[in-house]
N, C-alpha and C. Protein backbone atom coordinates (compact mmCIF):
# COMPACT_ATOMS: atom_id res chain seq x y z
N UNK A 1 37.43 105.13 239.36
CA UNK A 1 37.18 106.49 238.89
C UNK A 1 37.05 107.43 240.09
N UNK A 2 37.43 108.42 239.96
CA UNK A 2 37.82 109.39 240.98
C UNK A 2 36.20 110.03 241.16
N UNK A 3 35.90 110.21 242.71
CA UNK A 3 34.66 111.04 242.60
C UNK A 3 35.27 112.75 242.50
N UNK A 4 33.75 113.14 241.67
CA UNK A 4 33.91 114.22 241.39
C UNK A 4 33.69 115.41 242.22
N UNK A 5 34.50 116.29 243.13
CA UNK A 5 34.18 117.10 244.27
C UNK A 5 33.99 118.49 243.55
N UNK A 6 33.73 118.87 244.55
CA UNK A 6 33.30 120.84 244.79
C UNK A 6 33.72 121.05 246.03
N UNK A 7 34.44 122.14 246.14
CA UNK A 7 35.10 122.72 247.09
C UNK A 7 34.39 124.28 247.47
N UNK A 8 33.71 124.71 248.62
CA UNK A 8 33.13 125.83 248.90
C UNK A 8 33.94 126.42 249.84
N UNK A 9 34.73 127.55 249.90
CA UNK A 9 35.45 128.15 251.06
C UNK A 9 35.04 129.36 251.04
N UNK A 10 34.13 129.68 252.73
CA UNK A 10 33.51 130.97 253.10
C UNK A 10 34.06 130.86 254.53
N UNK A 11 33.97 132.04 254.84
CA UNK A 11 33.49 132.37 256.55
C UNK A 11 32.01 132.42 256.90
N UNK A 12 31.39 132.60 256.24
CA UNK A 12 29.88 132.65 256.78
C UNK A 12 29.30 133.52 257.38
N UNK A 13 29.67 134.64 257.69
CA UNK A 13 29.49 135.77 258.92
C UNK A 13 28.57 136.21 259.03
N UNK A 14 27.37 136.58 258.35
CA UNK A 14 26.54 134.77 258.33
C UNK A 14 26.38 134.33 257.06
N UNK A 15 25.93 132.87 257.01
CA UNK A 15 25.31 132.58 255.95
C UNK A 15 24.55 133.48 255.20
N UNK A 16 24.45 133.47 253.79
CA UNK A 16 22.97 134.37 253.16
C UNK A 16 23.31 133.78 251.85
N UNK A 17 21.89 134.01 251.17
CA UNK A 17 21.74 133.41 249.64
C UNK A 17 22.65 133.48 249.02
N UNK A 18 23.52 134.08 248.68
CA UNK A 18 24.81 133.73 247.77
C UNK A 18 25.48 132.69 248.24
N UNK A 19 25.74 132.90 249.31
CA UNK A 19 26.69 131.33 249.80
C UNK A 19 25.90 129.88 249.11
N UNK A 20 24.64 130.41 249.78
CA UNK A 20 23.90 128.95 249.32
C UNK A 20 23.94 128.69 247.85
N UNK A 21 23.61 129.44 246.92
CA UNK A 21 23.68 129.57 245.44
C UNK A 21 24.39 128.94 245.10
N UNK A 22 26.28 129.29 245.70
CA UNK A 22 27.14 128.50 245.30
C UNK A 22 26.91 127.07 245.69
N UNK A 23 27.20 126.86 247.05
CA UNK A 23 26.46 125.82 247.36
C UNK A 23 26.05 124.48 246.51
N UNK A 24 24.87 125.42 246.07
CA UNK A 24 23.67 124.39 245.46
C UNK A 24 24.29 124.28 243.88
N UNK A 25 24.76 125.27 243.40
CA UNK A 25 25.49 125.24 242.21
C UNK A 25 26.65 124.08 242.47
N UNK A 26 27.60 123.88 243.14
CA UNK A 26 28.58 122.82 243.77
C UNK A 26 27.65 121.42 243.76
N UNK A 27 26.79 121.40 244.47
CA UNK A 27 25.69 120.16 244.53
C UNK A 27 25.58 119.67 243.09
N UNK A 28 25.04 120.75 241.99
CA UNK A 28 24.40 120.48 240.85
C UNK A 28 25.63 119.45 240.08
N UNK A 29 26.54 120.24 240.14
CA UNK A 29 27.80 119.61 239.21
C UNK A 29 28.67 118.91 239.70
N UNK A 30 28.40 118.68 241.41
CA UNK A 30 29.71 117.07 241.47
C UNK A 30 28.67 116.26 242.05
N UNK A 31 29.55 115.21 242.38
CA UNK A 31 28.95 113.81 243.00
C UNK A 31 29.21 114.10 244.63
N UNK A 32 30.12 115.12 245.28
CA UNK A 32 30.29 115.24 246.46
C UNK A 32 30.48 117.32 246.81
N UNK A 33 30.11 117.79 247.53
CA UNK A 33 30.62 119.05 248.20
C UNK A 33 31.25 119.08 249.43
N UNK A 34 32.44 119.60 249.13
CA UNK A 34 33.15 119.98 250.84
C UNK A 34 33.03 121.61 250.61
N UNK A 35 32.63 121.64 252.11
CA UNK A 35 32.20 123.17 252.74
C UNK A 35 33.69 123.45 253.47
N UNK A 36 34.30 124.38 253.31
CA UNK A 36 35.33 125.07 254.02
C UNK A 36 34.84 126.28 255.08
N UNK A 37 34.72 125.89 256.28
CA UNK A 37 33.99 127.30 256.97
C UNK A 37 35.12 127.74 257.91
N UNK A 38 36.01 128.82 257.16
CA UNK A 38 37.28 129.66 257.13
C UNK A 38 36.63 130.09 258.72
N UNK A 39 37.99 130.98 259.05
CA UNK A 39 38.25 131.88 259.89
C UNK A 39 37.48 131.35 261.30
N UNK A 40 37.99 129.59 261.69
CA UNK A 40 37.35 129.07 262.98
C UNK A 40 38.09 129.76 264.37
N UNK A 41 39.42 130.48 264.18
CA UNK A 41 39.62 130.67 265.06
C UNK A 41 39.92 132.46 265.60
N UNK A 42 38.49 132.77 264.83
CA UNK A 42 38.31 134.46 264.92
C UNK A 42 37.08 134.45 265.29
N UNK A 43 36.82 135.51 266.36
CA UNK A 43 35.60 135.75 267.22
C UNK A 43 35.23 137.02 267.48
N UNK A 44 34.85 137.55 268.02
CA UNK A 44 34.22 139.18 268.18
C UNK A 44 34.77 139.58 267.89
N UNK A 45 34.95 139.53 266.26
CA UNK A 45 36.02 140.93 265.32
C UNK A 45 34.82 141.84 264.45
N UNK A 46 35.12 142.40 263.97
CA UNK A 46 34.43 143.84 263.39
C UNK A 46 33.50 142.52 261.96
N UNK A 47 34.24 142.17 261.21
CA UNK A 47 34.59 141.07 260.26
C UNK A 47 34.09 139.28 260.58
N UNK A 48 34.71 138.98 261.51
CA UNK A 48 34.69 137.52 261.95
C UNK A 48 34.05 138.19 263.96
N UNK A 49 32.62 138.04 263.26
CA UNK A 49 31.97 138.02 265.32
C UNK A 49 31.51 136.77 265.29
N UNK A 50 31.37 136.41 264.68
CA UNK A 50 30.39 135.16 265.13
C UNK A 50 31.21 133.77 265.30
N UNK A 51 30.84 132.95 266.19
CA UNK A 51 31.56 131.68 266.70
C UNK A 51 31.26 130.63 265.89
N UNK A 52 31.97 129.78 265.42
CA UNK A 52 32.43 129.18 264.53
C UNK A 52 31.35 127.94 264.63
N UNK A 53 30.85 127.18 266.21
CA UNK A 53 29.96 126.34 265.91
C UNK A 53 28.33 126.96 265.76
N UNK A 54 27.87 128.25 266.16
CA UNK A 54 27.16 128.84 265.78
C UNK A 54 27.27 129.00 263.98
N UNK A 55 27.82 129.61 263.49
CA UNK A 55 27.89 129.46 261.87
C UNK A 55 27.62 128.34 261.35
N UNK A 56 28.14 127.16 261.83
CA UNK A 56 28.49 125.72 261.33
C UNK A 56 27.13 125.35 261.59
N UNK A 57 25.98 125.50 262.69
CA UNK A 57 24.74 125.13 262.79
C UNK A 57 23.58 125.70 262.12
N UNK A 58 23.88 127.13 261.82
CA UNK A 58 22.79 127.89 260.74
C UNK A 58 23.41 127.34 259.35
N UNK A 59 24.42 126.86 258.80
CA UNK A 59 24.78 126.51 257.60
C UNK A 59 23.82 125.21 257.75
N UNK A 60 24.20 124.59 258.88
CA UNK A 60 23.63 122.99 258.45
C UNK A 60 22.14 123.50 258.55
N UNK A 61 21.48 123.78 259.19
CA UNK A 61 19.64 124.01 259.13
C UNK A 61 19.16 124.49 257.21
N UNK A 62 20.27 124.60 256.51
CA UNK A 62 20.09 125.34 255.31
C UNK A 62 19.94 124.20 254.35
N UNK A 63 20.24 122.59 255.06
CA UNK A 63 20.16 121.66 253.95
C UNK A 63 19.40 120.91 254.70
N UNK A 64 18.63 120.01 252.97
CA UNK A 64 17.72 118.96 253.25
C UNK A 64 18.72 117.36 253.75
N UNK A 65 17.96 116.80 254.53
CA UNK A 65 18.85 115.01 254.40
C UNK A 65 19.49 114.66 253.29
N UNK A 66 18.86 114.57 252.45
CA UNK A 66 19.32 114.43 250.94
C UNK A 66 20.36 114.96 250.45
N UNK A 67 20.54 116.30 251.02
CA UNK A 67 21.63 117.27 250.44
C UNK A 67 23.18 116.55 251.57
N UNK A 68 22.63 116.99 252.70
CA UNK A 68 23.27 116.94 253.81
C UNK A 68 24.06 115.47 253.28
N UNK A 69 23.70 114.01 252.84
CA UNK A 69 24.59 113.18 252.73
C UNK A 69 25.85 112.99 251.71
N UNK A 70 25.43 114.43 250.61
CA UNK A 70 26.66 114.89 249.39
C UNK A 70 27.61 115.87 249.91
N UNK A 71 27.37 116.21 251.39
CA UNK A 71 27.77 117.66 251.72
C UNK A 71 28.99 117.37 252.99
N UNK A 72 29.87 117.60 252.93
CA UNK A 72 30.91 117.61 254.01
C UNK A 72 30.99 118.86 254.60
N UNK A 73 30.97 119.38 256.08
CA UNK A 73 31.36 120.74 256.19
C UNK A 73 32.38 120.93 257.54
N UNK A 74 33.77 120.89 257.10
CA UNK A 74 34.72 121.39 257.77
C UNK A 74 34.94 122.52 258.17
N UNK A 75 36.20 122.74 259.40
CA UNK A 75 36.45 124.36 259.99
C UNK A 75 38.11 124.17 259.54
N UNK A 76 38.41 125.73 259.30
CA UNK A 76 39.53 125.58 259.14
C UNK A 76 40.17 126.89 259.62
N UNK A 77 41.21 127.12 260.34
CA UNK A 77 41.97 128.42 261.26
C UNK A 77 42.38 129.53 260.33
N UNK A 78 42.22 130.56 260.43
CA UNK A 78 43.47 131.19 259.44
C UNK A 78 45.03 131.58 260.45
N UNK A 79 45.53 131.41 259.75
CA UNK A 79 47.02 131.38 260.05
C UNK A 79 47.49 133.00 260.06
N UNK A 80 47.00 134.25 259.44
CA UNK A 80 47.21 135.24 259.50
C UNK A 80 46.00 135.98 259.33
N UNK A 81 46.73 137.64 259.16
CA UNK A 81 45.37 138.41 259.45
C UNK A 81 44.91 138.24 258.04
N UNK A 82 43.79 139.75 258.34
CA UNK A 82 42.95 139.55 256.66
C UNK A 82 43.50 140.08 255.78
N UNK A 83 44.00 141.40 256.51
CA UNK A 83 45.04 142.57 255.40
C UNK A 83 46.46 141.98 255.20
N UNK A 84 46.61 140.34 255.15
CA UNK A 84 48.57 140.49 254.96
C UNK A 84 48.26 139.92 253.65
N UNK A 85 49.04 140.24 252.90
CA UNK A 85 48.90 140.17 251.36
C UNK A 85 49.90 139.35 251.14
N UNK A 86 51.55 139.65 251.61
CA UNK A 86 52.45 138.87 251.62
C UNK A 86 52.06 136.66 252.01
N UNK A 87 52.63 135.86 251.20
CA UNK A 87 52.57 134.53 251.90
C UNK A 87 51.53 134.32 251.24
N UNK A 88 50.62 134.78 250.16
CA UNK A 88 49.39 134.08 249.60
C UNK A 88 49.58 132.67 249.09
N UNK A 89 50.52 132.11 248.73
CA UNK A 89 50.80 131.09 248.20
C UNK A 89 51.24 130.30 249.30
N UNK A 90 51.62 130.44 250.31
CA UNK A 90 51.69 129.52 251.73
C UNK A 90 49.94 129.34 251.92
N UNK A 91 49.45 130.41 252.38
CA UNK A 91 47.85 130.07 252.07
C UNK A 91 47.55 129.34 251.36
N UNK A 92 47.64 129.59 249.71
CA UNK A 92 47.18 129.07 249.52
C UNK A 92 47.10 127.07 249.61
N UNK A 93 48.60 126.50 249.56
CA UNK A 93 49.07 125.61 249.54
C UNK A 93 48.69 124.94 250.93
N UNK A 94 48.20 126.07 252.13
CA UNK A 94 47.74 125.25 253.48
C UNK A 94 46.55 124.93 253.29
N UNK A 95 45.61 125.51 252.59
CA UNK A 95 43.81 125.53 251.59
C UNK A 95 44.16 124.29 251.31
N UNK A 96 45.01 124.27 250.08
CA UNK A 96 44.73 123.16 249.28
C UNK A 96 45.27 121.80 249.99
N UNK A 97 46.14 121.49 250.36
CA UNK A 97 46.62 120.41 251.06
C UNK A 97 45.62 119.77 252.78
N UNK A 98 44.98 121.11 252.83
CA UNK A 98 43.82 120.87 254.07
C UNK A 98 42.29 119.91 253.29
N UNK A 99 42.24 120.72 252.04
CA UNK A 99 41.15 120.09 251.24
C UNK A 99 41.71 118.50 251.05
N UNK A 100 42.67 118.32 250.85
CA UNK A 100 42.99 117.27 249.90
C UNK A 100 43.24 115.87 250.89
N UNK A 101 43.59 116.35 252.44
CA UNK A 101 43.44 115.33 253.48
C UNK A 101 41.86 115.10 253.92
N UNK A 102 41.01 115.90 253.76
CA UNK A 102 39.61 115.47 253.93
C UNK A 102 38.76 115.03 252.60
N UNK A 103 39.24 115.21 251.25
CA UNK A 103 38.88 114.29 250.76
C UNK A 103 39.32 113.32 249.93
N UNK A 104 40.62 113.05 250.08
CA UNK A 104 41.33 111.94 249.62
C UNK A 104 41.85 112.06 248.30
N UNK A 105 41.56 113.19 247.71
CA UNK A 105 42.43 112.96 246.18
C UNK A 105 42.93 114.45 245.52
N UNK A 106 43.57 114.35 244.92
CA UNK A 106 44.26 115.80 244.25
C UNK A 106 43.30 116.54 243.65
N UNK A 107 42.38 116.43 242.56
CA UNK A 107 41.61 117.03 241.95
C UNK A 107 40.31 117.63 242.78
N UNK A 108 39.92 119.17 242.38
CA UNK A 108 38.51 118.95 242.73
C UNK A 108 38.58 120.32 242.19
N UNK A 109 37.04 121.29 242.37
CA UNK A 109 36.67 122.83 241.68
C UNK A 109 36.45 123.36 242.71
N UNK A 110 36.84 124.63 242.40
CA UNK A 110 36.66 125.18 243.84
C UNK A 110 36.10 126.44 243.35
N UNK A 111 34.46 126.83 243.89
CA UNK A 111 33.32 127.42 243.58
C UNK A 111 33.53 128.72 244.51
N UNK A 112 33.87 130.11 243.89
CA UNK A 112 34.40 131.22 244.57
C UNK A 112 33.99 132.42 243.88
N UNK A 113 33.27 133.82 244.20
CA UNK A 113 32.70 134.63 244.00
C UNK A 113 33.51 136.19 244.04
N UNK A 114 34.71 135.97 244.11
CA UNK A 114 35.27 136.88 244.42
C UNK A 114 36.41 137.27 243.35
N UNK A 115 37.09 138.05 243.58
CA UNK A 115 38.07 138.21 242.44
C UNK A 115 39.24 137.40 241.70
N UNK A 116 39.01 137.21 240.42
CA UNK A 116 39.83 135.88 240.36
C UNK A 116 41.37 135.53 240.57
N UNK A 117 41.68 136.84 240.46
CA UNK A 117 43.52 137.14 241.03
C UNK A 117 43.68 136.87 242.47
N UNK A 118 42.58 137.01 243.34
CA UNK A 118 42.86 136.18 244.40
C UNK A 118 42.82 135.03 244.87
N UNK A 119 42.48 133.90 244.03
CA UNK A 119 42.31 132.89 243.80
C UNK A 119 44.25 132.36 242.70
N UNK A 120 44.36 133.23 241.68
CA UNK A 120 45.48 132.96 240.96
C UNK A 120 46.78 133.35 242.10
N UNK A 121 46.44 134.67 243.06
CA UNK A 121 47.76 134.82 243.86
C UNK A 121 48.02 133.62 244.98
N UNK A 122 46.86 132.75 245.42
CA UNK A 122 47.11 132.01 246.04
C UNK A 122 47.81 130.40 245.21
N UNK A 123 47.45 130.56 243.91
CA UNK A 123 47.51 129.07 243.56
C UNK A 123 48.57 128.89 242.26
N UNK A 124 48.36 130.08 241.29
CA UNK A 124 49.12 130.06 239.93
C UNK A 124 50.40 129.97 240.14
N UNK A 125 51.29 130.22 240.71
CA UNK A 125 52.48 129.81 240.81
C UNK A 125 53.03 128.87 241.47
N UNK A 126 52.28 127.52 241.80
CA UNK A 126 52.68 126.74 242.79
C UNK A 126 52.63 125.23 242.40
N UNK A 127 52.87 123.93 242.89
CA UNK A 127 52.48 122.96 242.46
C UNK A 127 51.27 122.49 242.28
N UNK A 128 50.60 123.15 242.98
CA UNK A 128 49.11 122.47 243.50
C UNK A 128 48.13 123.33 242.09
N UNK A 129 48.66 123.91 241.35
CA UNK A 129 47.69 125.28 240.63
C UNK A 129 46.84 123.87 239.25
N UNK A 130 48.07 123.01 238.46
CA UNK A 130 46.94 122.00 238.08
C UNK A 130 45.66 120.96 238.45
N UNK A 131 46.01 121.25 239.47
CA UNK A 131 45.15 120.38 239.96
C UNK A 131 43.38 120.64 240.21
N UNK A 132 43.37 121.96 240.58
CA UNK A 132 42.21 122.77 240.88
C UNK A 132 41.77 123.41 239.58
N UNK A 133 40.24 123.36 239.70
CA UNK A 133 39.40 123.75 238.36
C UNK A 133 38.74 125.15 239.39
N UNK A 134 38.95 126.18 238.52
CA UNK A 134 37.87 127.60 239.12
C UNK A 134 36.76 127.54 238.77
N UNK A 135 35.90 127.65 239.42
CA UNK A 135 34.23 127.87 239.19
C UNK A 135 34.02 128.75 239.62
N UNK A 136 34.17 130.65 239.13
CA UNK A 136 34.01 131.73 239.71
C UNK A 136 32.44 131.90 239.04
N UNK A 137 31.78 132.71 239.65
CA UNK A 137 30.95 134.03 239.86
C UNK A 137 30.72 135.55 240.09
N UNK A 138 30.55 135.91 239.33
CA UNK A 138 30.86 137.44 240.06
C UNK A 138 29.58 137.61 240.94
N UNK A 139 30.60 138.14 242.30
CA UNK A 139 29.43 138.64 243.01
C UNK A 139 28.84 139.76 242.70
N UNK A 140 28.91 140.25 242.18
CA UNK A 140 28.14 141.85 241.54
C UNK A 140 26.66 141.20 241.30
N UNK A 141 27.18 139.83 240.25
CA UNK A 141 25.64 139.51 239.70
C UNK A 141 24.69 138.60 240.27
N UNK A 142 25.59 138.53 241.68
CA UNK A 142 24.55 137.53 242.58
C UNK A 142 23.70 137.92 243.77
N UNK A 143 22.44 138.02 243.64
CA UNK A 143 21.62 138.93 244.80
C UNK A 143 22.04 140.31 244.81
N UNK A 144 22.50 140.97 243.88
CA UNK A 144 22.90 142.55 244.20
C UNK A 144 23.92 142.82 244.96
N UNK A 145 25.18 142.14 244.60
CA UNK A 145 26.58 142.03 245.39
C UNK A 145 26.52 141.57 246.73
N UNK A 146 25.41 141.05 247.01
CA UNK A 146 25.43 140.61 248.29
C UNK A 146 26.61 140.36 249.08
N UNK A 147 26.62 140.16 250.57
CA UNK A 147 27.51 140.29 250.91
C UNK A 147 27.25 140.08 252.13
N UNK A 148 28.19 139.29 253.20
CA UNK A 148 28.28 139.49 254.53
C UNK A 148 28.50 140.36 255.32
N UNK A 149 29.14 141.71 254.59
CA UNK A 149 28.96 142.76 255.59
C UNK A 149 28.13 143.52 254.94
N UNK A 150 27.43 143.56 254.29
CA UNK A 150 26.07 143.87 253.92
C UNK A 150 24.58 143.60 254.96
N UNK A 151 24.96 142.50 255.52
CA UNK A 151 23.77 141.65 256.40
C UNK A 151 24.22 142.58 257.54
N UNK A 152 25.53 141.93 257.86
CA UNK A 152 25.88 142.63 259.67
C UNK A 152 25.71 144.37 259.77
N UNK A 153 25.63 144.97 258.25
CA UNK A 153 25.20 146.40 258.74
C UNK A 153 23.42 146.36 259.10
N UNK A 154 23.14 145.38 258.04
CA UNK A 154 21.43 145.25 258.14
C UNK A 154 21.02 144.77 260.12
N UNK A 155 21.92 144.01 260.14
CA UNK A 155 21.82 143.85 261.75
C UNK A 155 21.99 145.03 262.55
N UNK A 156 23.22 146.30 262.35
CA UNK A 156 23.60 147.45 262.92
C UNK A 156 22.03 147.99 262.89
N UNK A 157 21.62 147.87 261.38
CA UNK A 157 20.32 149.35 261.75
C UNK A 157 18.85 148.68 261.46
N UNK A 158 18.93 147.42 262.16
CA UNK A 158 17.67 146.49 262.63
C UNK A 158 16.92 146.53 261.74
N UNK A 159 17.51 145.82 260.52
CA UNK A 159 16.48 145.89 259.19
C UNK A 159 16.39 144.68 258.99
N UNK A 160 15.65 144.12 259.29
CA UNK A 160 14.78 142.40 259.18
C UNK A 160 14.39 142.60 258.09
N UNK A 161 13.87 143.11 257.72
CA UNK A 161 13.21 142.99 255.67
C UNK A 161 14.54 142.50 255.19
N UNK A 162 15.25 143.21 255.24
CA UNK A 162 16.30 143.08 254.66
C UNK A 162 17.33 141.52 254.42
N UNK A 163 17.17 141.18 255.83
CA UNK A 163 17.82 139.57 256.26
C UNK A 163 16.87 138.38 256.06
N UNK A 164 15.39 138.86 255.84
CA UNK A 164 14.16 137.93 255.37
C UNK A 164 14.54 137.79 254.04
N UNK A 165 14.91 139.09 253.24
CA UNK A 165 14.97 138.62 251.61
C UNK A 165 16.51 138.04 251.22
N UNK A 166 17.23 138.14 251.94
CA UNK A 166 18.85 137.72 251.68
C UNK A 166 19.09 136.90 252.39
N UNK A 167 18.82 136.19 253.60
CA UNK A 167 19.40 134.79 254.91
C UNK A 167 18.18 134.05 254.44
N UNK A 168 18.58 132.99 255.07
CA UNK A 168 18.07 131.87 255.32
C UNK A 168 17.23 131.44 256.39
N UNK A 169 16.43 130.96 257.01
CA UNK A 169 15.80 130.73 258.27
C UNK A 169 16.43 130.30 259.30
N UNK A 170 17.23 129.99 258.87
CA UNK A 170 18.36 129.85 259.99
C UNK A 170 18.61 130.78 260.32
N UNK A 171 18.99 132.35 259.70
CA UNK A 171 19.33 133.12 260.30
C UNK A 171 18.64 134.48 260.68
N UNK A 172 17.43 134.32 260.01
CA UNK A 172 16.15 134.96 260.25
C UNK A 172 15.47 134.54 261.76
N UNK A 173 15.70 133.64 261.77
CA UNK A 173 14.78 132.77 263.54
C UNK A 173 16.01 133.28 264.56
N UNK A 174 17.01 134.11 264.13
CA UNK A 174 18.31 134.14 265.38
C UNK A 174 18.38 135.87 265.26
N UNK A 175 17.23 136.41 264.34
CA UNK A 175 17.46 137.84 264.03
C UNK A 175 18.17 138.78 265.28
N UNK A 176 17.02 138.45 266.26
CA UNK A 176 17.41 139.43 267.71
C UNK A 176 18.76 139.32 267.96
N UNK A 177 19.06 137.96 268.17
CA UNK A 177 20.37 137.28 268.95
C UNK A 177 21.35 138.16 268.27
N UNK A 178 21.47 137.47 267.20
CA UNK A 178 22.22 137.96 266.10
C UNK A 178 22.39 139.58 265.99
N UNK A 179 21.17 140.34 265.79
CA UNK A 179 22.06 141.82 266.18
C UNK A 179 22.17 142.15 266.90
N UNK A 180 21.82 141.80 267.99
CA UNK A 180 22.67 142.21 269.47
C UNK A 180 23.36 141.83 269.96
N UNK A 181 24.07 140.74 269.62
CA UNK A 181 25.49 140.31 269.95
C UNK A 181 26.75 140.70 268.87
N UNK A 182 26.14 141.50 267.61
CA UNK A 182 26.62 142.05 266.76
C UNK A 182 27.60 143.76 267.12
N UNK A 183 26.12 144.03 267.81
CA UNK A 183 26.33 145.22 268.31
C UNK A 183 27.19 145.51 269.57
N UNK A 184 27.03 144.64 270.48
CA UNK A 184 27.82 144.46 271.10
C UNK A 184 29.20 143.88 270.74
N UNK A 185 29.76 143.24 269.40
CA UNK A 185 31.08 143.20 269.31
C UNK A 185 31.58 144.80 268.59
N UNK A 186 30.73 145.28 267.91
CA UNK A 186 31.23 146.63 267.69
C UNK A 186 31.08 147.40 268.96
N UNK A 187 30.81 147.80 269.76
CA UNK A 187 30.99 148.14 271.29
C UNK A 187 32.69 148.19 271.22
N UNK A 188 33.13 146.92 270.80
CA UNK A 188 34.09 146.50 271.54
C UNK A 188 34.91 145.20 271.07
N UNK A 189 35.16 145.30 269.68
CA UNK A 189 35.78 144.70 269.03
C UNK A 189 36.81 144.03 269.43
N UNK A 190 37.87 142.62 269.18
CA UNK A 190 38.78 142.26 269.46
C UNK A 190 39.21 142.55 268.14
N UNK A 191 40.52 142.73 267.91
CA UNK A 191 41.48 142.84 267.10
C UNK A 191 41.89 141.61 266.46
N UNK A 192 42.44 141.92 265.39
CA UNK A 192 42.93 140.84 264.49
C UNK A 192 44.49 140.32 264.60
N UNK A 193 44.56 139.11 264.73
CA UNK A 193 45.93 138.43 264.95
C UNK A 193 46.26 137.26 263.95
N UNK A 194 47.94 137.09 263.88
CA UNK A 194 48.56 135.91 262.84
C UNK A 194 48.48 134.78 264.11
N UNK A 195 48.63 133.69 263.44
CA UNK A 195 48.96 132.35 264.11
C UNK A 195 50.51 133.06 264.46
N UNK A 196 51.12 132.82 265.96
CA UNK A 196 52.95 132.90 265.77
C UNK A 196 53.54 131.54 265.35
């Protein structure tokens, strides 16, 4: 019998309670979770500042042992920018075939908060579209649309209340770090690039 997975794909920019929600929602209903932590090879962008094993270490401080042995958490590149709309279905088919070598079988749900046509432009027309079960959410109704660039403005105008009631301690104990290396990528942003 096939184990039953959950598939989580974020950037993390940072972690905050919605991510985890899903998360723990993914936990509740399979026997295994794989974490997808997108955009490993984007760094001091407006969007993607934060470094990929930094993210990957405040995600892990967010689980217990217990959790941590149901929980897989991979990095994965993006191949283009954020605004190309064109090729969603190459995306998507590099997603799914990336999932499916780390956990060994065709099926799994993939737990996503965002609009569901972007989820269908990557997958509904392709081979791979039976295979995957949607487990959406609207983010509207989770924490008050929460959001990752919601936090990084809370970092712009040094509002800790704000990242106490929405992050995690992981990313509450890195408050300083965190907006001032924030601020400093808006200083001075790097630009966004495709894989050639």
């Amino acid at each position: 019998m096939a184990i039953k997975y959950g598939v989580f794909l974020a950037r993390m920019q940072p972690v905050h309670n919605a991510h985890l929600f899903l998360v723990n929602k993914a936990l509740e209903e399979n026997d295994k979770v794989l974490i997808v932590l997108g955009s490993e090879n984007k760094l001091d962008m407006i969007r993607n500042p934060f470094d990929i094993s930094l993210r990957e270490q405040m995600l892990r401080e967010c689980f217990e042992e217990q959790q941590n042995k149901k929980i897989t958490i991979v990095t994965l590149p993006d191949w283009s920018m954020e605004s190309d709309l064109e090729g969603a279905e190459i995306w998507g088919r590099y997603f799914y075939y990336n999932v499916v070598s780390r956990i060994g079988q065709k099926r799994f749900s993939l737990y996503y908060s965002d609009d569901i046509s972007i989820l269908d432009s990557w997958f509904k027309n392709t081979e791979v579209y039976p295979f995957i079960t949607y487990r959406n959410f609207e983010r509207s109704k989770l924490f008050d649309g929460l959001s990752a660039t919601k936090i990084r403005t809370a970092f712009m105008e040094h509002d800790k209340d704000y990242i106490i009631q929405y992050c995690p301690e992981s990313v509450v104990k890195r408050f300083q770090y965190l907006s001032s290396y924030y601020e400093e990528v808006t200083d001075n942003p790097k630009s966004d690039f495709s894989m050639e």
